[in-house]
N, C-alpha and C. Protein backbone atom coordinates (compact mmCIF):
# COMPACT_ATOMS: atom_id res chain seq x y z
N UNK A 1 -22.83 9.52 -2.59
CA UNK A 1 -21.49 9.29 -3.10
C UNK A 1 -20.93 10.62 -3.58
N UNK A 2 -19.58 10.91 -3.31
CA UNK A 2 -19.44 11.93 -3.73
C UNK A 2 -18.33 11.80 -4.91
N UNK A 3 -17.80 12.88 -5.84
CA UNK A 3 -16.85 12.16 -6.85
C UNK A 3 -15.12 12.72 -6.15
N UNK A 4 -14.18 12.57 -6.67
CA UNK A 4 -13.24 12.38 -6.40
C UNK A 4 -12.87 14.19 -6.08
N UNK A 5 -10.95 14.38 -6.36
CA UNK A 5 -10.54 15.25 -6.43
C UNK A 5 -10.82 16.34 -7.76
N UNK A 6 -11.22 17.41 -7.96
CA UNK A 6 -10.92 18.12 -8.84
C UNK A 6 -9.26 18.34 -9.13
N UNK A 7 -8.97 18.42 -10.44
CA UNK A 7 -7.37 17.90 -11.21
C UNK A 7 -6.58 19.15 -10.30
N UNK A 8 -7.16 20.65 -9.74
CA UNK A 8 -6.37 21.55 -9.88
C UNK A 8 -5.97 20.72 -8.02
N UNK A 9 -6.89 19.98 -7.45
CA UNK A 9 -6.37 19.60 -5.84
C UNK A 9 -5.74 18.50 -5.86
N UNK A 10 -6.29 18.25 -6.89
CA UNK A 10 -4.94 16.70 -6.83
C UNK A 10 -3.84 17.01 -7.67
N UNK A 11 -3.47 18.05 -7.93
CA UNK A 11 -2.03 18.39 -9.11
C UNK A 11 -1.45 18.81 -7.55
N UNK A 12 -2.18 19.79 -6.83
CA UNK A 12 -1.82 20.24 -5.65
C UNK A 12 -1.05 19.21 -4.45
N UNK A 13 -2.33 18.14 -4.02
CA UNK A 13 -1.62 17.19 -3.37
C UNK A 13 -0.13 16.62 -4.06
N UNK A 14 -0.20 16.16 -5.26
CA UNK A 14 0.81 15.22 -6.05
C UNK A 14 2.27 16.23 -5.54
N UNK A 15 2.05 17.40 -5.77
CA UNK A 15 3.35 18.30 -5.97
C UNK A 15 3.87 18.67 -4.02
N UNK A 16 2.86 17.96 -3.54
CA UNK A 16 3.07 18.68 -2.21
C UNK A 16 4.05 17.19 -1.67
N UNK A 17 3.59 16.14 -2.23
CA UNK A 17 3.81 14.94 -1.00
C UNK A 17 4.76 14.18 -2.12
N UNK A 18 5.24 14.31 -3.72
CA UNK A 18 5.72 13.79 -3.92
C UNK A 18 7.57 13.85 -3.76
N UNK A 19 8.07 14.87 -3.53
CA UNK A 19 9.30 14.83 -2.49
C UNK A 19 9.19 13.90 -1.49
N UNK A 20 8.55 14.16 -0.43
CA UNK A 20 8.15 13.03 0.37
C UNK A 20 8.32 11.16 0.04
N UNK A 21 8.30 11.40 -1.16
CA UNK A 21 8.05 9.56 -1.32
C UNK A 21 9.50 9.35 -1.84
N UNK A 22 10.63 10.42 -2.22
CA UNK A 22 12.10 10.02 -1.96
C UNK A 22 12.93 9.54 -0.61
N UNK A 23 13.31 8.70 -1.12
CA UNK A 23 14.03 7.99 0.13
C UNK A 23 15.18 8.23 0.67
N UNK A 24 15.93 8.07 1.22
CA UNK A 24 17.12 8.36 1.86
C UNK A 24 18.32 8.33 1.12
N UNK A 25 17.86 7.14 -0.07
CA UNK A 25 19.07 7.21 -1.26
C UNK A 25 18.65 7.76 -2.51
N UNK A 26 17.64 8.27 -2.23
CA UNK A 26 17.03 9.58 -3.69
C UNK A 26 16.26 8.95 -4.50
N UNK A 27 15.44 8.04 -4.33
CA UNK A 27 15.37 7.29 -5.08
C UNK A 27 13.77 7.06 -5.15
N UNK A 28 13.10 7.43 -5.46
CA UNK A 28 11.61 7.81 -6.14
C UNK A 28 10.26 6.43 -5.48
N UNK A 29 9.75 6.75 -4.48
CA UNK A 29 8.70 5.46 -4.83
C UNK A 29 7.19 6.00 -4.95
N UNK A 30 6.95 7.29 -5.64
CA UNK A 30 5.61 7.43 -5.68
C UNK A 30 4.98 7.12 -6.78
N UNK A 31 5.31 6.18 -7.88
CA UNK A 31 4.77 5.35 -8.70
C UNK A 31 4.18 4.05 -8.07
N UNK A 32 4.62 4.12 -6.66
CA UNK A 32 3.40 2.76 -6.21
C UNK A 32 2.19 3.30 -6.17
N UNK A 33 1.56 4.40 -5.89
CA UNK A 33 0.79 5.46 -5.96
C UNK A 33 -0.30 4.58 -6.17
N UNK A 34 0.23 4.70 -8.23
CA UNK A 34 -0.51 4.07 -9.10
C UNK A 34 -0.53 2.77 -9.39
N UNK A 35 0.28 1.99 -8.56
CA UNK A 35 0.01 0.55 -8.87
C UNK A 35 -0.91 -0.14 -7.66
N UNK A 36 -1.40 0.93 -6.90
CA UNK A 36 -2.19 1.07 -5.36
C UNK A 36 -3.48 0.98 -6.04
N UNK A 37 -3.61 2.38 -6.91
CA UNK A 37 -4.77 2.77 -7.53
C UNK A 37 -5.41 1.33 -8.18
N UNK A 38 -4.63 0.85 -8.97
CA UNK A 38 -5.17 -0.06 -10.12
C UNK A 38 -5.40 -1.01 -9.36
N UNK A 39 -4.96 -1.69 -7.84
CA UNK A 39 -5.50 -2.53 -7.07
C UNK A 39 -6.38 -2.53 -6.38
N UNK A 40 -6.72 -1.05 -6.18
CA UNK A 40 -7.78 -0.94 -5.75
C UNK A 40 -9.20 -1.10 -6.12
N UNK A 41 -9.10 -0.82 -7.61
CA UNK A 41 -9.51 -0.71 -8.43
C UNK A 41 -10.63 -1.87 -8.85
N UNK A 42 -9.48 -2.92 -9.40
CA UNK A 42 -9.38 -4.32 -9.02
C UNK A 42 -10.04 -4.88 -8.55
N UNK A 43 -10.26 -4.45 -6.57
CA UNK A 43 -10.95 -4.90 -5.82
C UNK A 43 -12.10 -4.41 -5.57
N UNK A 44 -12.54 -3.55 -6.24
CA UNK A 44 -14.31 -2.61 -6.25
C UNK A 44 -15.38 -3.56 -6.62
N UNK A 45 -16.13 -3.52 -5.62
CA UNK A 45 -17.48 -4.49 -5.80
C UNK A 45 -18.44 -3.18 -6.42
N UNK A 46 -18.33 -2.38 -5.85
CA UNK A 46 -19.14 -0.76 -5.89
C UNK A 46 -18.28 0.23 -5.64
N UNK A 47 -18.64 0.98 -6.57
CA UNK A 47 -17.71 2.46 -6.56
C UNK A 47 -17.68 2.99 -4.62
N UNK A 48 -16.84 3.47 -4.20
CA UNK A 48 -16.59 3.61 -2.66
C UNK A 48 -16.99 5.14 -2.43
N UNK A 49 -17.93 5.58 -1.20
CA UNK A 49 -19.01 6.20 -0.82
C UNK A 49 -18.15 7.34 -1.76
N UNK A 50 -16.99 7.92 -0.86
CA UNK A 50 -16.24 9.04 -0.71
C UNK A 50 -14.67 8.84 -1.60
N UNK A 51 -14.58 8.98 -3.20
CA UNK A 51 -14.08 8.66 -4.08
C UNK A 51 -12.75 10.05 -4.03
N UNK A 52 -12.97 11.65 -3.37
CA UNK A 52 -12.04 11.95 -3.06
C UNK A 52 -11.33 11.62 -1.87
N UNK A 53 -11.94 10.99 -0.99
CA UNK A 53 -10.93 10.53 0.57
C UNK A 53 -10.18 8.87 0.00
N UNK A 54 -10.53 8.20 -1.03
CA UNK A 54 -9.77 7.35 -1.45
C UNK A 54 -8.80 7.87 -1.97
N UNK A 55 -9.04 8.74 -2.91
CA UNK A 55 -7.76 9.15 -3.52
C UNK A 55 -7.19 10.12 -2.94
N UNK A 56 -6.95 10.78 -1.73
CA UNK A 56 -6.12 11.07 -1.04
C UNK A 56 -5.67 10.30 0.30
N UNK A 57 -6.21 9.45 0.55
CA UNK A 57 -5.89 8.10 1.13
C UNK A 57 -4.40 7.79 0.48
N UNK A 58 -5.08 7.59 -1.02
CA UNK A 58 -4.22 6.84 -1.81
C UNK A 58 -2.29 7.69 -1.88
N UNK A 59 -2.78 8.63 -2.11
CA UNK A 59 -1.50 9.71 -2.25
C UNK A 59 -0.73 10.05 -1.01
N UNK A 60 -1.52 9.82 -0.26
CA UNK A 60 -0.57 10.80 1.13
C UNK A 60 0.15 9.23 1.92
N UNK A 61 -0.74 7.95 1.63
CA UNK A 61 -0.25 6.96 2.52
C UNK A 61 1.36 6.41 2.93
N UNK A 62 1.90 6.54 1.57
CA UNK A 62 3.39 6.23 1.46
C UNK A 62 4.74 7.68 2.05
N UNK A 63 3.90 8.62 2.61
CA UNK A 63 4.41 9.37 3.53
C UNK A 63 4.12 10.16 4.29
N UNK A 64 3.32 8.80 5.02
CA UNK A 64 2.86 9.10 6.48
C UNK A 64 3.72 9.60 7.61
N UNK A 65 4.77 9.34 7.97
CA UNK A 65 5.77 9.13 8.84
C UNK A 65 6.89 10.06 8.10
N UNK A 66 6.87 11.24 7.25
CA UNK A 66 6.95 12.41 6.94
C UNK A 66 6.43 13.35 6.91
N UNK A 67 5.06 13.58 7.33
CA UNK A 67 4.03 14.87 7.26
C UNK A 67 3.78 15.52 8.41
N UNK A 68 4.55 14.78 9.36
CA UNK A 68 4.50 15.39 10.84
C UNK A 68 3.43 15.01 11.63
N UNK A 69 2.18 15.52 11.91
CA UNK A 69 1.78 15.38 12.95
C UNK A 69 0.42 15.51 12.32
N UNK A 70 -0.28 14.53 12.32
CA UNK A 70 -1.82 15.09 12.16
C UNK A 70 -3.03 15.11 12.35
N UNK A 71 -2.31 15.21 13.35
CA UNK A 71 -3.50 16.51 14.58
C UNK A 71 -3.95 17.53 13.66
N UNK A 72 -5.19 18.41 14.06
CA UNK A 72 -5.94 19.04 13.61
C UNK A 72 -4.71 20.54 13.64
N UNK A 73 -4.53 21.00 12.95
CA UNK A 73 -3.88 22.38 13.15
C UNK A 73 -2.15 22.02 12.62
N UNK A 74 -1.72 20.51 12.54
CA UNK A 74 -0.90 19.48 11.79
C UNK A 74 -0.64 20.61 10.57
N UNK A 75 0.81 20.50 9.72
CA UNK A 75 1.31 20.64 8.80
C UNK A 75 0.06 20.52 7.21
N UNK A 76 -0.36 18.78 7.96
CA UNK A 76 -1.36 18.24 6.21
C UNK A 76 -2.50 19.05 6.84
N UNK A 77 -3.06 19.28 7.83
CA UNK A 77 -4.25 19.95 8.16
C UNK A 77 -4.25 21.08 7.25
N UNK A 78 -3.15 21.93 7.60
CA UNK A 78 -3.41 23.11 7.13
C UNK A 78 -3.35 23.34 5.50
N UNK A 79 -2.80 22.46 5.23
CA UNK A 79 -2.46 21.95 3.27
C UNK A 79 -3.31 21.54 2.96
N UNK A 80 -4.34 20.63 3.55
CA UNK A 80 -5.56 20.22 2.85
C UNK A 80 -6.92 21.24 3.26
N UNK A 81 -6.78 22.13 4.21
CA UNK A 81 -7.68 22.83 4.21
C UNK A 81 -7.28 24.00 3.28
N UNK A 82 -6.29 24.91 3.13
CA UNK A 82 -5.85 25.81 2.37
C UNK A 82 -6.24 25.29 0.13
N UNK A 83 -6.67 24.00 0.68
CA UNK A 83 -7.17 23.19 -0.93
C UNK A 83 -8.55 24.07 -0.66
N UNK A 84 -8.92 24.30 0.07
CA UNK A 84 -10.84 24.27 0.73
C UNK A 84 -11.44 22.76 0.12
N UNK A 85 -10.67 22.13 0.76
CA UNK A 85 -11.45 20.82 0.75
C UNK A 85 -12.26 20.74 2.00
N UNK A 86 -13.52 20.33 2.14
CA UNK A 86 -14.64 20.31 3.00
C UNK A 86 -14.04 19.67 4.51
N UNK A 87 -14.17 20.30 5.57
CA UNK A 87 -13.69 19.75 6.71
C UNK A 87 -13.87 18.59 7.24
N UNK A 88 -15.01 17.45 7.06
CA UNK A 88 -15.08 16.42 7.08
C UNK A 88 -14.71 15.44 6.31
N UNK A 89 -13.83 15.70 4.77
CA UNK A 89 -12.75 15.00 4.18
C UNK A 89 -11.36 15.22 4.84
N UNK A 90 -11.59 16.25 5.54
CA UNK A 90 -9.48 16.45 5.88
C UNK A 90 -9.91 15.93 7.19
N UNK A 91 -10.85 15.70 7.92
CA UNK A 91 -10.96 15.02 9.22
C UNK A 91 -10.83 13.84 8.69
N UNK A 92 -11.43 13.20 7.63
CA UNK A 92 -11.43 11.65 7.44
C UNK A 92 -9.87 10.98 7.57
N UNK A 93 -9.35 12.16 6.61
CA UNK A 93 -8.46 11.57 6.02
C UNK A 93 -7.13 11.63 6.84
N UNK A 94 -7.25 12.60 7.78
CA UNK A 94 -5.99 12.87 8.98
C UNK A 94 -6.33 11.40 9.79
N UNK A 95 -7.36 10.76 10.18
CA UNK A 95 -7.90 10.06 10.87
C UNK A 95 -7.44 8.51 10.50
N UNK A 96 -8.04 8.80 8.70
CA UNK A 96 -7.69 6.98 8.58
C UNK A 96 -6.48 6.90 7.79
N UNK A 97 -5.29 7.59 7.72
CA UNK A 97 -4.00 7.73 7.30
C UNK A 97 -3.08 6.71 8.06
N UNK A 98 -3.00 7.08 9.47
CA UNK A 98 -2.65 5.51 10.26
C UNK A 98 -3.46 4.84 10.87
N UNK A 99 -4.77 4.30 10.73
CA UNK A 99 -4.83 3.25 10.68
C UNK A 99 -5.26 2.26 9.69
N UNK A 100 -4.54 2.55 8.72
CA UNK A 100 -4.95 2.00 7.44
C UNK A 100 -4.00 0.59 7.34
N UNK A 101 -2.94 -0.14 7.75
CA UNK A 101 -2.05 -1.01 7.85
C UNK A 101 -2.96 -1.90 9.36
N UNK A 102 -3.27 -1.57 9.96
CA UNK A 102 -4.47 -2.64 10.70
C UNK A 102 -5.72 -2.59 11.40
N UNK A 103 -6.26 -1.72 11.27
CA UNK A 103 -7.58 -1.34 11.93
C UNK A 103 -8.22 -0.32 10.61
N UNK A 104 -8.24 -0.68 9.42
CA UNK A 104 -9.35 0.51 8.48
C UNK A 104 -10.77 0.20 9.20
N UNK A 105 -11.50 1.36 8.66
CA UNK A 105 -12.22 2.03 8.78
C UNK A 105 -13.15 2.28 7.62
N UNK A 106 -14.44 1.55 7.19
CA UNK A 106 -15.25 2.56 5.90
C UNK A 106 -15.04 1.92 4.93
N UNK A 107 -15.26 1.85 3.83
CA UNK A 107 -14.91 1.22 2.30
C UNK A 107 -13.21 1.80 1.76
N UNK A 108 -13.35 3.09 1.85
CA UNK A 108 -12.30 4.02 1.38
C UNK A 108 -10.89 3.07 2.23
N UNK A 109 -11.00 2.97 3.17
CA UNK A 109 -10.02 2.56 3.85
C UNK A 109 -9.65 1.02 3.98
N UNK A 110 -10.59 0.22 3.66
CA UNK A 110 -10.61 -1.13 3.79
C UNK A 110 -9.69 -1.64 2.29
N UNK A 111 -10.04 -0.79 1.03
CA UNK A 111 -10.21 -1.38 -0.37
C UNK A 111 -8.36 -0.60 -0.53
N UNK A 112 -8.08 0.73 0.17
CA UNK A 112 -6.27 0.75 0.71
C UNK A 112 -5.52 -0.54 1.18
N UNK A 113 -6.60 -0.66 2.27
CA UNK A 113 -5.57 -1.53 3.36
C UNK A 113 -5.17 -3.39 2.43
N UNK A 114 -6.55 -3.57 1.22
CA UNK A 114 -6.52 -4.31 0.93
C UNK A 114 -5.36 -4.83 -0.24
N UNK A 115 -5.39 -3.27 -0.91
CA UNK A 115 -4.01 -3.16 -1.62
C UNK A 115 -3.10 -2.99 -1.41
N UNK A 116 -2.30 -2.54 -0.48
CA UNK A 116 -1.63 -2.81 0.24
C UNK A 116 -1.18 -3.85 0.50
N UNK A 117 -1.75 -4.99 0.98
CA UNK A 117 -1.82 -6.21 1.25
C UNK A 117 -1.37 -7.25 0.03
N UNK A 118 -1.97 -6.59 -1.00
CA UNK A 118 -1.83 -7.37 -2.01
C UNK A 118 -0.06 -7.10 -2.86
N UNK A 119 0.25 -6.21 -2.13
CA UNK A 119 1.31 -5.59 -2.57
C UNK A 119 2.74 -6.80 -2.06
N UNK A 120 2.34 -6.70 -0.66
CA UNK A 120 3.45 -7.98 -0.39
C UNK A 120 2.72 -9.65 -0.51
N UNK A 121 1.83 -9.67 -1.35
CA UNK A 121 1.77 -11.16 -1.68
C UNK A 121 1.80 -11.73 -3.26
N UNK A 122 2.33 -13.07 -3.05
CA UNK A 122 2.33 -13.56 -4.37
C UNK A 122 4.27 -13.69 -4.55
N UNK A 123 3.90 -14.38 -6.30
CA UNK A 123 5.68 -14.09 -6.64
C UNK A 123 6.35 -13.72 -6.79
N UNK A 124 6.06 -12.27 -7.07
CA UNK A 124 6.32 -10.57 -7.59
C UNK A 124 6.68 -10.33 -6.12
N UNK A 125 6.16 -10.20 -5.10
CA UNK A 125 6.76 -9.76 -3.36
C UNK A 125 7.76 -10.97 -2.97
N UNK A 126 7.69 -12.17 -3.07
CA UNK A 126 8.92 -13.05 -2.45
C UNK A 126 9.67 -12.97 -3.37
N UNK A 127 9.44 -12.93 -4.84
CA UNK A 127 10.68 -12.19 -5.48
C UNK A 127 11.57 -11.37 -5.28
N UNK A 128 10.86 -9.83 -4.66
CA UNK A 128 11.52 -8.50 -4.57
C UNK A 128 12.01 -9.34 -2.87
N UNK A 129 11.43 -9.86 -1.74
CA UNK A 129 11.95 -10.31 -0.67
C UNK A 129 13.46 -11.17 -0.99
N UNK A 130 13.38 -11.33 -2.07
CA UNK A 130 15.10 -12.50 -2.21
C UNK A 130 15.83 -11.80 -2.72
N UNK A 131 15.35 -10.93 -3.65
CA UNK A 131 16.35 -9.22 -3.94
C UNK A 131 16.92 -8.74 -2.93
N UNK A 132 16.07 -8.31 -2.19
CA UNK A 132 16.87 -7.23 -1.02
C UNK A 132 17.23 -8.22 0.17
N UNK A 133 16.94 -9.17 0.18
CA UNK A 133 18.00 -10.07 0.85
C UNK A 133 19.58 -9.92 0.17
N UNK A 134 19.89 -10.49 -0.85
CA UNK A 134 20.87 -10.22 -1.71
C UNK A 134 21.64 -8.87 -1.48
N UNK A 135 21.09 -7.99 -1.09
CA UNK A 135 21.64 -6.71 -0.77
C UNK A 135 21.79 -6.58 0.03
N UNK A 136 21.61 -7.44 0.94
CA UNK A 136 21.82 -7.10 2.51
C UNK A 136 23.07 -8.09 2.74
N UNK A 137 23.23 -9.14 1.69
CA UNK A 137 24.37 -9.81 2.17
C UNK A 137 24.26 -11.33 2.62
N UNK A 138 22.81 -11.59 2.82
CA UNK A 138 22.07 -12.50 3.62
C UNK A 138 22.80 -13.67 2.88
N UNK A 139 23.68 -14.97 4.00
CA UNK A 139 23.37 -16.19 3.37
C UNK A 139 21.93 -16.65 2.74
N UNK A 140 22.56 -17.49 1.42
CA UNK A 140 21.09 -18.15 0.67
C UNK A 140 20.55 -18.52 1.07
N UNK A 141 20.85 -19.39 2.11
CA UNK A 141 19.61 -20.48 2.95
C UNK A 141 19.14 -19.57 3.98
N UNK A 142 19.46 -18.45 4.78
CA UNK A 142 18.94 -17.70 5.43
C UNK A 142 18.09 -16.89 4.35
N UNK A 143 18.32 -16.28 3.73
CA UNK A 143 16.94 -15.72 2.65
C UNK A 143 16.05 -16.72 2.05
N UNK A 144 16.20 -17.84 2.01
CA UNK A 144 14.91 -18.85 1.40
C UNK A 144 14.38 -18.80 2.44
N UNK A 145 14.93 -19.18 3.91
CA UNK A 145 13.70 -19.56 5.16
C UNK A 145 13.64 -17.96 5.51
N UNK A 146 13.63 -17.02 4.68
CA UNK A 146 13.26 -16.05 5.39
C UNK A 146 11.69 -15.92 4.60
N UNK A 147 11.60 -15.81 3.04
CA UNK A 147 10.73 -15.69 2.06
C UNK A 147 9.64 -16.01 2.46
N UNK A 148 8.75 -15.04 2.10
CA UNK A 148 7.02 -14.95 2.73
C UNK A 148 6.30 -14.86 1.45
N UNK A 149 5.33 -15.92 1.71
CA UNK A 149 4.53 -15.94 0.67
C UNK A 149 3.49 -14.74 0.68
N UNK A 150 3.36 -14.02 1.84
CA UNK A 150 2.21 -13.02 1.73
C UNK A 150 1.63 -13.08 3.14
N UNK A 151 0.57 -12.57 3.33
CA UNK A 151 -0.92 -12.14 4.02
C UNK A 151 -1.85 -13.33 4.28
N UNK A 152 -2.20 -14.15 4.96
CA UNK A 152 -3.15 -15.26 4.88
C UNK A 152 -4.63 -14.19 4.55
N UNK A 153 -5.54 -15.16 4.13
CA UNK A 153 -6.57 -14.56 3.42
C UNK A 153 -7.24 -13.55 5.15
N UNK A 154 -7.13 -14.24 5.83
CA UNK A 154 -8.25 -13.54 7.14
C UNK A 154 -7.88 -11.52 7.63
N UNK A 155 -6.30 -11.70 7.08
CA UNK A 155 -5.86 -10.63 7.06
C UNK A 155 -6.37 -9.19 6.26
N UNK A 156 -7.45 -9.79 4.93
CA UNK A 156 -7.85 -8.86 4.46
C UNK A 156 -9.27 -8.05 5.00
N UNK A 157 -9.55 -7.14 4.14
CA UNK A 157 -10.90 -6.76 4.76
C UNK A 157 -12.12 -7.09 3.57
N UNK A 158 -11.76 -7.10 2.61
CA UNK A 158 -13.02 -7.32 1.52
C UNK A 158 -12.82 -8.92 1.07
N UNK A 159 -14.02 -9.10 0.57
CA UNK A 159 -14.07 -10.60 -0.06
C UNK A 159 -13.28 -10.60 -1.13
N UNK A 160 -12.90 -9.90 -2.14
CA UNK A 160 -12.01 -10.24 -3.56
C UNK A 160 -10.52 -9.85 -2.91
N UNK A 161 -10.52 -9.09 -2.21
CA UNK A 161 -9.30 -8.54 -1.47
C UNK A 161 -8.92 -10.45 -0.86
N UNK A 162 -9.68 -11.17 -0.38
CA UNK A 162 -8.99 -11.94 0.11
C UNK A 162 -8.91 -13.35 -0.34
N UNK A 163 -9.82 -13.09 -1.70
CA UNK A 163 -9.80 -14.12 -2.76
C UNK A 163 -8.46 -14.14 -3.55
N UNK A 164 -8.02 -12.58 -4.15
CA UNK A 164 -7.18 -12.33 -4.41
C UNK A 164 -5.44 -12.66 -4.08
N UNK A 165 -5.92 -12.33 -2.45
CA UNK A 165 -4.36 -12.62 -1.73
C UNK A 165 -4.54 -14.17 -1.69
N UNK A 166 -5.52 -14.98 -1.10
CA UNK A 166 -5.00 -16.52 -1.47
C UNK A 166 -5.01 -16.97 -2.33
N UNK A 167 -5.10 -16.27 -3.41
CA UNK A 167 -4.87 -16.90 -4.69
C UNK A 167 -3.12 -16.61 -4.75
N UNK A 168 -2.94 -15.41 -4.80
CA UNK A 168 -1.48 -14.98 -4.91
C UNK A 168 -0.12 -15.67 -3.61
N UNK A 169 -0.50 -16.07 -2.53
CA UNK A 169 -0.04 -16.72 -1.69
C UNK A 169 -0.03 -18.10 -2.48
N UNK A 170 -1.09 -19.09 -2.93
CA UNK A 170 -0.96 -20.02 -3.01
C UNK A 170 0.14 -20.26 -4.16
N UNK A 171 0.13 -19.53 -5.15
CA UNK A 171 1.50 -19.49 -6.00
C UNK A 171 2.37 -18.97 -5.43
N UNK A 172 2.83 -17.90 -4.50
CA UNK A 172 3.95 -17.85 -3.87
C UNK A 172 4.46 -19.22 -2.93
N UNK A 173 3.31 -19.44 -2.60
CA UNK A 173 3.94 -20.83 -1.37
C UNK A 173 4.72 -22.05 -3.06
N UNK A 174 3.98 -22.35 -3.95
CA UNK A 174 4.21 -23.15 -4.74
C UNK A 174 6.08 -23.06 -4.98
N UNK A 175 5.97 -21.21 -5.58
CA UNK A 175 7.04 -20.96 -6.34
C UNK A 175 8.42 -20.84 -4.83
N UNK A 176 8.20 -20.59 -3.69
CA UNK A 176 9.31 -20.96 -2.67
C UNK A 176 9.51 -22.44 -3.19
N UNK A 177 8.44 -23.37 -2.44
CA UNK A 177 8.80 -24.68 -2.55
C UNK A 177 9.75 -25.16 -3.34
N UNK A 178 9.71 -24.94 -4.88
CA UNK A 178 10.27 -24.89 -5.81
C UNK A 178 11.62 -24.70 -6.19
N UNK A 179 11.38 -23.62 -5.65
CA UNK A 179 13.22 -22.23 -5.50
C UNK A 179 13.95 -23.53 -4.08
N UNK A 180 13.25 -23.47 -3.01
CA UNK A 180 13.83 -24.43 -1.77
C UNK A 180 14.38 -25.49 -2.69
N UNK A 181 13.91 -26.33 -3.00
CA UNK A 181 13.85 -27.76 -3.38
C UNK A 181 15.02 -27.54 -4.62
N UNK A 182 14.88 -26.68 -5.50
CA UNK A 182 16.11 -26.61 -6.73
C UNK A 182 17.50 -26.59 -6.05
N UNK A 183 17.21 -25.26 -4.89
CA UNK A 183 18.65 -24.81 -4.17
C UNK A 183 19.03 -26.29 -3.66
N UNK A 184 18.67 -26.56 -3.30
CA UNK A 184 18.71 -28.29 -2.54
C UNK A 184 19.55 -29.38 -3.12
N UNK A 185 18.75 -29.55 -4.12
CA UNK A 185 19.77 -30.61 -5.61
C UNK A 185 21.19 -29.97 -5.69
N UNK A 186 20.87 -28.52 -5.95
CA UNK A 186 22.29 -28.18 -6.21
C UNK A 186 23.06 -28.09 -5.27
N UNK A 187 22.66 -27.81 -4.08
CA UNK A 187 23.81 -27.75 -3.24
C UNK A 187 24.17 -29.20 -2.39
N UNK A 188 23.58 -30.42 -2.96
CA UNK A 188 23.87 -31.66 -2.32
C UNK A 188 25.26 -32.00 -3.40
């Protein structure tokens, strides 16, 4: 097992990729970062082999599809080697960066993909799903039958990872039903 980042490579990563996690309307999402972390966390049966490729897993994931290309000789290649982080962590981690949303790889990558997962399930995600419906304009009854309770459990990769999500689905399915059935009364 090895231990994580030393503070001076992860102050490094944070300052490199957190521009990156602004959006198009300026608007900040690398505090999921840490609400990634604590799910991950969460879901630890055993501390995970390679504790710095999680946590740069963890940091670089939410701007993937900003770092360009990473291929070996890639933009992050050369940023995570210029850390002198060991060449078989910046291979890991160029590697399981996309495919961490459906094919992980390893503990490091499974206990991501699992938080992740957990991220759009439950009442807290069909919540924020009827929000940004609302912003989009969406008739009501088109945003209720749009609302997703989540991830079915088979979708995860670890056992608490998928204890977790059907637990959180089964109160999301409850709390739609609910929201459906109120809108209903009222609009008869």
């Amino acid at each position: 097992m090895s231990g994580g980042l030393t503070p001076e490579a992860r102050r490094a990563v944070e300052q490199f990729v957190r521009p990156l996690y602004a959006g198009l309307d300026g608007v900040q999402t690398f505090d999921r970062v840490e609400r990634l972390a604590r799910r991950a966390a969460a879901l630890r049966c055993a501390e995970p082999e390679n504790e710095a490729l999680l946590e740069l897993l963890l940091l670089l994931h939410g701007a993937v599809d900003r770092l360009g290309s990473l291929a070996a000789g890639g933009r992050l290649d050369l940023f995570l080697r210029g850390l002198g982080l060991p060449e078989e962590l910046v291979r890991r981690t160029r590697a399981g960066l996309p495919r961490l949303a459906d094919e992980p790889r390893g503990p490091e990558e499974e206990l991501l993909h699992d938080a992740l997962l957990l991220e759009s399930a439950g009442v807290a995600a069909a919540a924020g799903g009827l929000m940004a419906a609302g912003k989009k304009r969406l008739p009501l009854a088109r945003a209720l039958a749009l609302l997703d309770p989540g991830p079915p459990a088979e979708r995860y990769r670890t056992a608490r990872g998928a204890a977790l999500g059907a637990e959180r689905r089964r109160g999301a399915e409850e709390w739609i039903a609910a929201l459906r059935a109120a809108v209903e009364r009222e609009v008869e």
